[in-house]
N, C-alpha and C. Protein backbone atom coordinates (compact mmCIF):
# COMPACT_ATOMS: atom_id res chain seq x y z
N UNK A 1 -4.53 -10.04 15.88
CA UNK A 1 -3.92 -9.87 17.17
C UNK A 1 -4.89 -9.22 18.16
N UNK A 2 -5.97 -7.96 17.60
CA UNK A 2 -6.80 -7.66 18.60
C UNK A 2 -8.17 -8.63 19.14
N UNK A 3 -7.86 -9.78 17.99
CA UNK A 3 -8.73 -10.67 18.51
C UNK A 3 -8.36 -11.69 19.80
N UNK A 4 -6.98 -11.65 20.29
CA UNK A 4 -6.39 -12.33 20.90
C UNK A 4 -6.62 -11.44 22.16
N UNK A 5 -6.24 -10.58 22.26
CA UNK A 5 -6.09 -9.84 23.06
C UNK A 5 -7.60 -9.51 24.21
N UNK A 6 -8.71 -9.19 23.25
CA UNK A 6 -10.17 -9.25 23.72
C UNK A 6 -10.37 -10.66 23.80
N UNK A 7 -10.01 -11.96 23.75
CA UNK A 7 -10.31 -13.12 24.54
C UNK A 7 -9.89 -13.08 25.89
N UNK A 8 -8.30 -12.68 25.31
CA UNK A 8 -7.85 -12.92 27.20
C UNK A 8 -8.55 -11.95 28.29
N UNK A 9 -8.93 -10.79 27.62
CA UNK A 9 -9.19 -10.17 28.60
C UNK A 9 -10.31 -10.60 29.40
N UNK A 10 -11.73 -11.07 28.07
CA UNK A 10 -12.66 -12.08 28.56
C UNK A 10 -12.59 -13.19 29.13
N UNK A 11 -11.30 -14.51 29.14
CA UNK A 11 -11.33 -15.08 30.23
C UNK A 11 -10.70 -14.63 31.74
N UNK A 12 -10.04 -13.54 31.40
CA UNK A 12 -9.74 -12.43 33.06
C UNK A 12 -10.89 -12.29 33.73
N UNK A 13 -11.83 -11.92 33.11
CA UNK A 13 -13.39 -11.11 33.45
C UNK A 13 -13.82 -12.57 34.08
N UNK A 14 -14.29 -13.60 33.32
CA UNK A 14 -14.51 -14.45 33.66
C UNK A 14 -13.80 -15.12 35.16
N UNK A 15 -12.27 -15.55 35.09
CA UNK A 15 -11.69 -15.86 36.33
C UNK A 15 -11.76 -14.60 36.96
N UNK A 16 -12.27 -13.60 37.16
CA UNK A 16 -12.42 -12.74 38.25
C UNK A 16 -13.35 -13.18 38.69
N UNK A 17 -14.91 -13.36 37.71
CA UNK A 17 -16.12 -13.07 38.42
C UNK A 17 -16.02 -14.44 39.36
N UNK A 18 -15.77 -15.60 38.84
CA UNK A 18 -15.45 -17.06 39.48
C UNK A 18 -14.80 -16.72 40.96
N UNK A 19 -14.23 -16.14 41.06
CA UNK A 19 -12.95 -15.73 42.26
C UNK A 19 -14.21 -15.31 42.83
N UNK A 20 -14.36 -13.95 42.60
CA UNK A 20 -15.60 -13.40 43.71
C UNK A 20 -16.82 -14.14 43.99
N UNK A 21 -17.43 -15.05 42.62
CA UNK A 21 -18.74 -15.66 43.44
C UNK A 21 -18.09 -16.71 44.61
N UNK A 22 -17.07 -17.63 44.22
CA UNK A 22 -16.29 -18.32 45.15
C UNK A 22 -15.98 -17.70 46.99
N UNK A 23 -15.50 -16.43 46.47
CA UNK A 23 -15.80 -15.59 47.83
C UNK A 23 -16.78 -15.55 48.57
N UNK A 24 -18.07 -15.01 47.89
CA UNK A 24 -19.65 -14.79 48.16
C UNK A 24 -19.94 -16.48 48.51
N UNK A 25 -19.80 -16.91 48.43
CA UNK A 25 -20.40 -18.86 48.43
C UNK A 25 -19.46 -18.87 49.85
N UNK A 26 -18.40 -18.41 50.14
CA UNK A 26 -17.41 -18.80 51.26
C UNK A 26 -17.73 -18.21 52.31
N UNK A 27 -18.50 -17.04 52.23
CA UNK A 27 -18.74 -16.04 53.33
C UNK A 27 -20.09 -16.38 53.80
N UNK A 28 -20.65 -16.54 52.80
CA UNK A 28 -22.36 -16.48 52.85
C UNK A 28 -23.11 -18.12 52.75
N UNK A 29 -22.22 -18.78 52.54
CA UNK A 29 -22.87 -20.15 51.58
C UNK A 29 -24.26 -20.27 50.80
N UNK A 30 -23.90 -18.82 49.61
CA UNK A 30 -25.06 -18.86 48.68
C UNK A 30 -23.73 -18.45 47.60
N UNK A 31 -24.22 -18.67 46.86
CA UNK A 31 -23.68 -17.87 45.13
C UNK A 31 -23.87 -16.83 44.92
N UNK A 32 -23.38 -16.14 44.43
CA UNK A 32 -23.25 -15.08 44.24
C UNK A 32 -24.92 -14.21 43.31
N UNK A 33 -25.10 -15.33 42.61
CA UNK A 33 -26.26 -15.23 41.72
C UNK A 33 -27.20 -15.38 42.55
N UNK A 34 -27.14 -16.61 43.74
CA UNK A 34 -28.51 -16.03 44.33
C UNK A 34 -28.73 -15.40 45.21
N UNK A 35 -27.68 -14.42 46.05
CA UNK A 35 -28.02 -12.86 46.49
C UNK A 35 -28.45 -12.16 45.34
N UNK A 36 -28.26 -12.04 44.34
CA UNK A 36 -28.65 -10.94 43.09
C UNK A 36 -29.93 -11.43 42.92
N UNK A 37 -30.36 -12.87 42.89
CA UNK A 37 -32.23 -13.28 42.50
C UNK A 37 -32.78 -12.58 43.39
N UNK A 38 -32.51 -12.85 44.85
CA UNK A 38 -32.97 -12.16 46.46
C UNK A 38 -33.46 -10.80 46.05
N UNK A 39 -32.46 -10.49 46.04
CA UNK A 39 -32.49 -8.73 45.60
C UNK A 39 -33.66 -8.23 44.66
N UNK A 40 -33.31 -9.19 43.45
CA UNK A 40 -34.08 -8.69 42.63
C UNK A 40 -35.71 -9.07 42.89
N UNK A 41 -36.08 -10.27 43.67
CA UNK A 41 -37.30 -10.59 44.08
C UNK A 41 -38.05 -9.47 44.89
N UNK A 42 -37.04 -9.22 45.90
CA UNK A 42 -37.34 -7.96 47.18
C UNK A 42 -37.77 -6.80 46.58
N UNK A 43 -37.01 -6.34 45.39
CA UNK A 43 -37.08 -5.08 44.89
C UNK A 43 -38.37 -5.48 43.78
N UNK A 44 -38.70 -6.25 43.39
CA UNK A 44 -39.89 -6.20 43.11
C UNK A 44 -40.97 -6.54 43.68
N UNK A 45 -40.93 -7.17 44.69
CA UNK A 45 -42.23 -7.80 45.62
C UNK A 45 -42.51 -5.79 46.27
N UNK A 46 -41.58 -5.31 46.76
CA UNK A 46 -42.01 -3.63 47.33
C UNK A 46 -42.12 -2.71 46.53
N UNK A 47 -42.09 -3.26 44.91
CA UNK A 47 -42.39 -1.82 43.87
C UNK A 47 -43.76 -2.28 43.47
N UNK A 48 -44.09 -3.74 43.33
CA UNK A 48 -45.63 -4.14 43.52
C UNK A 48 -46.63 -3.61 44.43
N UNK A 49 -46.19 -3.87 45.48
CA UNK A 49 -46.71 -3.13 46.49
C UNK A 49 -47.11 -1.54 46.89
N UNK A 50 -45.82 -0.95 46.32
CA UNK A 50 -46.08 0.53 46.16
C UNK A 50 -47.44 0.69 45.26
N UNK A 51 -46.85 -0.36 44.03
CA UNK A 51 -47.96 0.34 42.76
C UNK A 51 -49.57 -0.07 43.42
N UNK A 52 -49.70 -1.50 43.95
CA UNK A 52 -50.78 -1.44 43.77
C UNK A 52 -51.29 -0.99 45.26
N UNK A 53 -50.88 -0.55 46.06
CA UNK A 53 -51.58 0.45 47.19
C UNK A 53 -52.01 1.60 46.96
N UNK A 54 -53.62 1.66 47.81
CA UNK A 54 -54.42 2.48 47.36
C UNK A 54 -53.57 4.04 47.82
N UNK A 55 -53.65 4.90 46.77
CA UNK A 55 -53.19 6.57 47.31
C UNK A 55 -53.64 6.72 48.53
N UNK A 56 -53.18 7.00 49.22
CA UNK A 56 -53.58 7.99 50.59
C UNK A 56 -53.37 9.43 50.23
N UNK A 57 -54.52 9.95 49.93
CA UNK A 57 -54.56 11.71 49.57
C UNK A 57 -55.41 12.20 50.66
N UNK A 58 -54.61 12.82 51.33
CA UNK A 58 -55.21 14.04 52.72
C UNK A 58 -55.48 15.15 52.02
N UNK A 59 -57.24 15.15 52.13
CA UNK A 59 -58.00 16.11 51.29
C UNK A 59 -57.38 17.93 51.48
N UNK A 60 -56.69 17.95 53.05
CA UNK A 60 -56.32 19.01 52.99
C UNK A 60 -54.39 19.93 52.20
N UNK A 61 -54.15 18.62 51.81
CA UNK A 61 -53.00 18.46 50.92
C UNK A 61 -53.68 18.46 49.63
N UNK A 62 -54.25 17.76 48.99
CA UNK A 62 -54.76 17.98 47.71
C UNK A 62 -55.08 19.58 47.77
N UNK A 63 -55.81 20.33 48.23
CA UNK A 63 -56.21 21.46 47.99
C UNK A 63 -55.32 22.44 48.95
N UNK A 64 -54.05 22.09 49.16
CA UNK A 64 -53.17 22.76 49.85
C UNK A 64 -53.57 24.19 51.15
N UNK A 65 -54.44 23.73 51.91
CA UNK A 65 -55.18 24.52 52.63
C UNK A 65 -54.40 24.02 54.20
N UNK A 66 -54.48 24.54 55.27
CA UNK A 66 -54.31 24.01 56.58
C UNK A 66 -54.99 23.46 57.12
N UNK A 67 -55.38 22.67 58.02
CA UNK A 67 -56.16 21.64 58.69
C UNK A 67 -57.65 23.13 59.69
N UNK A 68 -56.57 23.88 60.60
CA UNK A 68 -57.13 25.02 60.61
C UNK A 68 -57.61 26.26 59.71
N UNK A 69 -57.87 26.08 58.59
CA UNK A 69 -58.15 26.98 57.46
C UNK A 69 -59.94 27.53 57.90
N UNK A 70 -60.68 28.57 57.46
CA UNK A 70 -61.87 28.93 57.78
C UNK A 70 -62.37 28.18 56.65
N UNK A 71 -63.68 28.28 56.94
CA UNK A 71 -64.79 27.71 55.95
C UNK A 71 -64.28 28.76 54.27
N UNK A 72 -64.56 29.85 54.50
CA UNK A 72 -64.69 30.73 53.15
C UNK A 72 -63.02 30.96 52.79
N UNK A 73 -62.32 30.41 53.09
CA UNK A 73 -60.52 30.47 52.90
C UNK A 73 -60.20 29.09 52.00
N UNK A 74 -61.36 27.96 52.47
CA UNK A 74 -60.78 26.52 51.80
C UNK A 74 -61.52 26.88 50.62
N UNK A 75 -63.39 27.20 51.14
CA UNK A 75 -64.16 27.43 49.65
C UNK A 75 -63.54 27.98 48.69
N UNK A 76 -62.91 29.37 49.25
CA UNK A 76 -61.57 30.10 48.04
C UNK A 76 -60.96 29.23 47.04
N UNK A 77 -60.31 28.55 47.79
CA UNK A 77 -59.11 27.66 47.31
C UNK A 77 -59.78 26.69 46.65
N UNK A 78 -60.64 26.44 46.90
CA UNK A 78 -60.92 24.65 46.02
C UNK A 78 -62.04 25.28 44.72
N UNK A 79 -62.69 26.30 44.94
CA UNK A 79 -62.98 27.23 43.81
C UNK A 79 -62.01 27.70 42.35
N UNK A 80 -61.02 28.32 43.13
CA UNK A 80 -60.07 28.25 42.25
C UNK A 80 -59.71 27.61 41.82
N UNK A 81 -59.11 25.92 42.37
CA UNK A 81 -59.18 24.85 41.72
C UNK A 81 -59.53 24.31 41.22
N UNK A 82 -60.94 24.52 40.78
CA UNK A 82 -61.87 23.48 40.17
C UNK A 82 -62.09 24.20 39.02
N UNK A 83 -61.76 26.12 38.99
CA UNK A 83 -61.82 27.02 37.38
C UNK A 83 -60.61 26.24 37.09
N UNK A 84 -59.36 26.27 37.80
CA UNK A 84 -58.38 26.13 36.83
C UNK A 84 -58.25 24.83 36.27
N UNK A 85 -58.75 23.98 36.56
CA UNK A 85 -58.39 22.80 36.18
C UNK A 85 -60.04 22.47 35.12
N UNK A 86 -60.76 22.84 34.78
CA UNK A 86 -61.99 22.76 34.46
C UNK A 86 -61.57 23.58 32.91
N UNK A 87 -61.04 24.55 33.05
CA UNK A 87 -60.79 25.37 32.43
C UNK A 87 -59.97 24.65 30.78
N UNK A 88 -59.00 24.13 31.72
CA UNK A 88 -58.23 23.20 30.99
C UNK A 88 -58.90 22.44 29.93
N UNK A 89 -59.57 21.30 30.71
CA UNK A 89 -60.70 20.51 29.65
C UNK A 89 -59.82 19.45 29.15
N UNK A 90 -58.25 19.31 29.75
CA UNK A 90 -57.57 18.51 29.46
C UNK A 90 -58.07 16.43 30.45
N UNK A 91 -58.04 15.49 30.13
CA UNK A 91 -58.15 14.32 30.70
C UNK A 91 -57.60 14.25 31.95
N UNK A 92 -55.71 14.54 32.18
CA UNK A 92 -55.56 14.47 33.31
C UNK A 92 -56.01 15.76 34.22
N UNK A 93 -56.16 17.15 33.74
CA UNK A 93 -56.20 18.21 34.71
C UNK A 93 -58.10 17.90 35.33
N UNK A 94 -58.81 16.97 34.24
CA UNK A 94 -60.28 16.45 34.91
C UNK A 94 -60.32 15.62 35.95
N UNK A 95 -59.10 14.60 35.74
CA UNK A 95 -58.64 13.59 36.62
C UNK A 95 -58.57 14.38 37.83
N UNK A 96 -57.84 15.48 38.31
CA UNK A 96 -57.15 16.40 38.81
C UNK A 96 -58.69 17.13 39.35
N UNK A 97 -59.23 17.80 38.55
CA UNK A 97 -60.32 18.27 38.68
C UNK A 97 -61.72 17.31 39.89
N UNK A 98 -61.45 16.17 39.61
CA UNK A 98 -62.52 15.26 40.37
C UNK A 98 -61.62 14.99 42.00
N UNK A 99 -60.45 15.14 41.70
CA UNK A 99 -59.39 14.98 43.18
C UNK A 99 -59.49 16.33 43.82
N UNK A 100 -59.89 17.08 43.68
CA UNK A 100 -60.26 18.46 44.19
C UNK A 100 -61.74 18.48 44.85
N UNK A 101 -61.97 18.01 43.76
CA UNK A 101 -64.16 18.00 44.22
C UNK A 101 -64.01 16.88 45.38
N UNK A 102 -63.30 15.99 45.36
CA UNK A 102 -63.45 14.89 46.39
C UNK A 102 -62.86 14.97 47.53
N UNK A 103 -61.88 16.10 47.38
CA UNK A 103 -61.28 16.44 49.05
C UNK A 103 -62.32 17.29 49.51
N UNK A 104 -62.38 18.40 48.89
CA UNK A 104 -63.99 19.13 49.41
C UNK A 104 -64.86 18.35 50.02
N UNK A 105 -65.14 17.97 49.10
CA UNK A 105 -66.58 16.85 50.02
C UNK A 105 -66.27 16.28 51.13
N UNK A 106 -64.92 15.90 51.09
CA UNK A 106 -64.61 15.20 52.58
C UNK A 106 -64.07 16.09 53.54
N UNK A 107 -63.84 17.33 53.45
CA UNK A 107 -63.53 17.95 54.39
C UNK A 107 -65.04 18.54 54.69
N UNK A 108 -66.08 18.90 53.62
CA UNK A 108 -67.13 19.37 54.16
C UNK A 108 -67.64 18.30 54.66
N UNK A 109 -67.42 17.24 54.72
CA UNK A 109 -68.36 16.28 55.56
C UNK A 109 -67.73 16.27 56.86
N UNK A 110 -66.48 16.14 56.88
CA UNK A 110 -65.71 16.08 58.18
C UNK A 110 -66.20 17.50 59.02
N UNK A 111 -66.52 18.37 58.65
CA UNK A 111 -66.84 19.97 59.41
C UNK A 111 -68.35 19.78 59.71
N UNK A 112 -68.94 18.78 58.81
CA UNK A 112 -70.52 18.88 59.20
C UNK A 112 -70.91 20.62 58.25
N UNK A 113 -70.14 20.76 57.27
CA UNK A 113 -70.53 21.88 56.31
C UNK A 113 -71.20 21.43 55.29
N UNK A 114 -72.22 22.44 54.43
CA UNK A 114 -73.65 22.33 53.67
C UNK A 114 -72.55 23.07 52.41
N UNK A 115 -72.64 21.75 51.88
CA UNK A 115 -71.62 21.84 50.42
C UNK A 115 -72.31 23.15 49.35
């Protein structure tokens, strides 16, 4: 008997979903299935995109300093950053470690400062 019971309910499910794509096809003249392909194309064509765009890292965000910071206030800071993460000796905190050395350099190049 509970086998009877879980059919009908599955052809309910069924004549529901029929009813609503029927709706979606009446409103829209697409199926219901292909707003959901749409979707799912969109949402992956812009998570592609996220992934494969290059980082934009503002050297003065990486080393969390102000744009107005002094020369010997950033040196501070990216000093410290480069013990602590050096220190480590871990793969990503080196990863981490070379994203530090590389905002430096570009902010000392941007100042016209003698690294």
């Amino acid at each position: 008997m509970a086998k009877r019971k879980g059919k009908r309910k599955q052809s309910d499910i069924r004549e529901r979903i029929s009813y609503i794509d029927d709706l979606v096809t009446d409103l829209t003249g697409k199926p219901i299935k292909a707003h959901i392909a749409e979707f799912v194309k969109e949402f992956a064509d812009s998570f592609h995109r996220k992934m494969t765009a290059p980082p934009f890292n503002d050297p003065y965000q990486v080393l969390g300093v102000s744009r107005d910071g002094t020369q010997d206030r950033i040196k501070e800071v990216y000093l410290k950053l480069q013990k602590l993460y050096h220190e480590a000796g871990e793969v990503p905190n080196m990863e981490k470690a070379k994203e530090v050395n590389s905002a430096y350099q570009q902010i000392c190049a941007e100042r016209g400062w003698s690294k």
